[in-house]
Protein backbone atom coordinates (compact mmCIF):
# COMPACT_ATOMS: atom_id res chain seq x y z
CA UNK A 1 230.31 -122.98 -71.08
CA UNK A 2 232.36 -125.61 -72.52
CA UNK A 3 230.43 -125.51 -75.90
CA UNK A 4 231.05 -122.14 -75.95
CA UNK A 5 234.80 -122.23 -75.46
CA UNK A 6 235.15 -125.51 -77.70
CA UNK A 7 233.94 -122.76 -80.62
CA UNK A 8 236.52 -120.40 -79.99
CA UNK A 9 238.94 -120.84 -83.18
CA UNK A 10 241.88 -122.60 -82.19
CA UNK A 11 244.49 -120.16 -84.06
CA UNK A 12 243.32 -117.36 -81.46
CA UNK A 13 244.37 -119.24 -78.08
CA UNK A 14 247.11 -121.37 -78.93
CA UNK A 15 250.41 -121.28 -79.85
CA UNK A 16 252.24 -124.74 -80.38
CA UNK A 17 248.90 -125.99 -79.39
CA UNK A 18 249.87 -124.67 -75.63
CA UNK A 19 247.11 -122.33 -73.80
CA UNK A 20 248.21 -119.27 -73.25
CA UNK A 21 247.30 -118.09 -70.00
CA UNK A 22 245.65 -114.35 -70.99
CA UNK A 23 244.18 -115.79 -73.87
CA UNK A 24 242.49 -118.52 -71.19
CA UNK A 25 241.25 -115.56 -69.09
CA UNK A 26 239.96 -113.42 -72.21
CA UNK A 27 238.11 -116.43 -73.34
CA UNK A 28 236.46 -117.02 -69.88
CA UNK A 29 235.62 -113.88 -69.65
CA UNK A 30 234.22 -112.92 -72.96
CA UNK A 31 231.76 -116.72 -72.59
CA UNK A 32 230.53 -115.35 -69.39
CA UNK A 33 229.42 -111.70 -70.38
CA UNK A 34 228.05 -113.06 -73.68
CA UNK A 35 226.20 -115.56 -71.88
CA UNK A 36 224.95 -113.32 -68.51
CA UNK A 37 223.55 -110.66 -71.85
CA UNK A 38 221.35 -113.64 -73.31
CA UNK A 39 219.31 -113.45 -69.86
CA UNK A 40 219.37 -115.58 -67.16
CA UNK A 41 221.92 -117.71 -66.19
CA UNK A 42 223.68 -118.68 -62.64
CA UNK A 43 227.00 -118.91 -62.07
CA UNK A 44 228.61 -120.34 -59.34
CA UNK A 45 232.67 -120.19 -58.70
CA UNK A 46 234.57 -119.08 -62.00
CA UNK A 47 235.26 -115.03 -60.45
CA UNK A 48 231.64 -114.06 -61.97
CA UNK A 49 231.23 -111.31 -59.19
CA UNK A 50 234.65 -109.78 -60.55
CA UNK A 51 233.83 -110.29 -64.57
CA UNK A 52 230.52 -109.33 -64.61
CA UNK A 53 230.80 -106.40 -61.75
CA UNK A 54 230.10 -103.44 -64.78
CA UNK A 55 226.34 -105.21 -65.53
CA UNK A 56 224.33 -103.01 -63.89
CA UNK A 57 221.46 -105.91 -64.45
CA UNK A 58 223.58 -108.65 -62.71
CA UNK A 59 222.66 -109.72 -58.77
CA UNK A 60 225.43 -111.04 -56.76
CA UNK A 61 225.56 -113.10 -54.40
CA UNK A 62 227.54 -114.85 -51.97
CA UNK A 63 226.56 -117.75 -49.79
CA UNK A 64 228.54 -118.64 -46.80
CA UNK A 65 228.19 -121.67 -44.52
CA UNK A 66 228.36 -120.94 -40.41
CA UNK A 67 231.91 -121.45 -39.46
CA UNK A 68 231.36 -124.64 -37.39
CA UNK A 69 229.79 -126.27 -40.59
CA UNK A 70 232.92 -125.32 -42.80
CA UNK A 71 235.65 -126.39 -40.26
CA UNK A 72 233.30 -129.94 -40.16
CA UNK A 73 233.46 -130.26 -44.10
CA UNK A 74 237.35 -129.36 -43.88
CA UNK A 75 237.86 -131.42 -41.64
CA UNK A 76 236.27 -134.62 -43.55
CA UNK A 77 237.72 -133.86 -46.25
CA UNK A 78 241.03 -133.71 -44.64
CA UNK A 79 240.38 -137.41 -43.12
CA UNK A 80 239.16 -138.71 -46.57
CA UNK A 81 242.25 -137.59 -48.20
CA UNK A 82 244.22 -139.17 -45.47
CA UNK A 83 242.16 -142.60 -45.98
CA UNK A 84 242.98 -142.31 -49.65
CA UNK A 85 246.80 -142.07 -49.26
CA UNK A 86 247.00 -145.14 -46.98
């Protein structure tokens, strides 16, 4: 995706070479449908359940850890942060 947003002309998202935010969003938008019509491709994070939700050809899906397993990680990664500020 970032070759694909690195070709976007640079007139057409910026203004006093600052990113505007809607331009941002059309831009990551636009990459991902182009890119989910050229065939298959995964996707993970970036809101492509919400972009792509009008491809009827697109499969969704959504993997969740059990909840002890996610309060373990959040908690490690709470105590690593901590370690890192010391």
């Amino acid at each position: 995706m970032t070759e694909e947003y690195e070709d976007i002309p640079g007139t057409s998202i910026h203004s006093d070479h600052n990113l505007q935010d809607e331009d941002y969003i059309g831009s990551i938008q636009s990459t991902m449908r182009d890119i989910a019509s050229d065939g298959n491709v995964v996707f993970v994070g970036r809101g492509g359940h919400v972009i792509l939700k009008d491809m009827p050809d697109v499969l969704r899906v959504g993997v969740v850890a059990h909840y002890e397993d996610r309060k373990r990680h959040r908690y490690a990664k709470r105590k690593f942060v901590g370690k890192r500020m010391l």
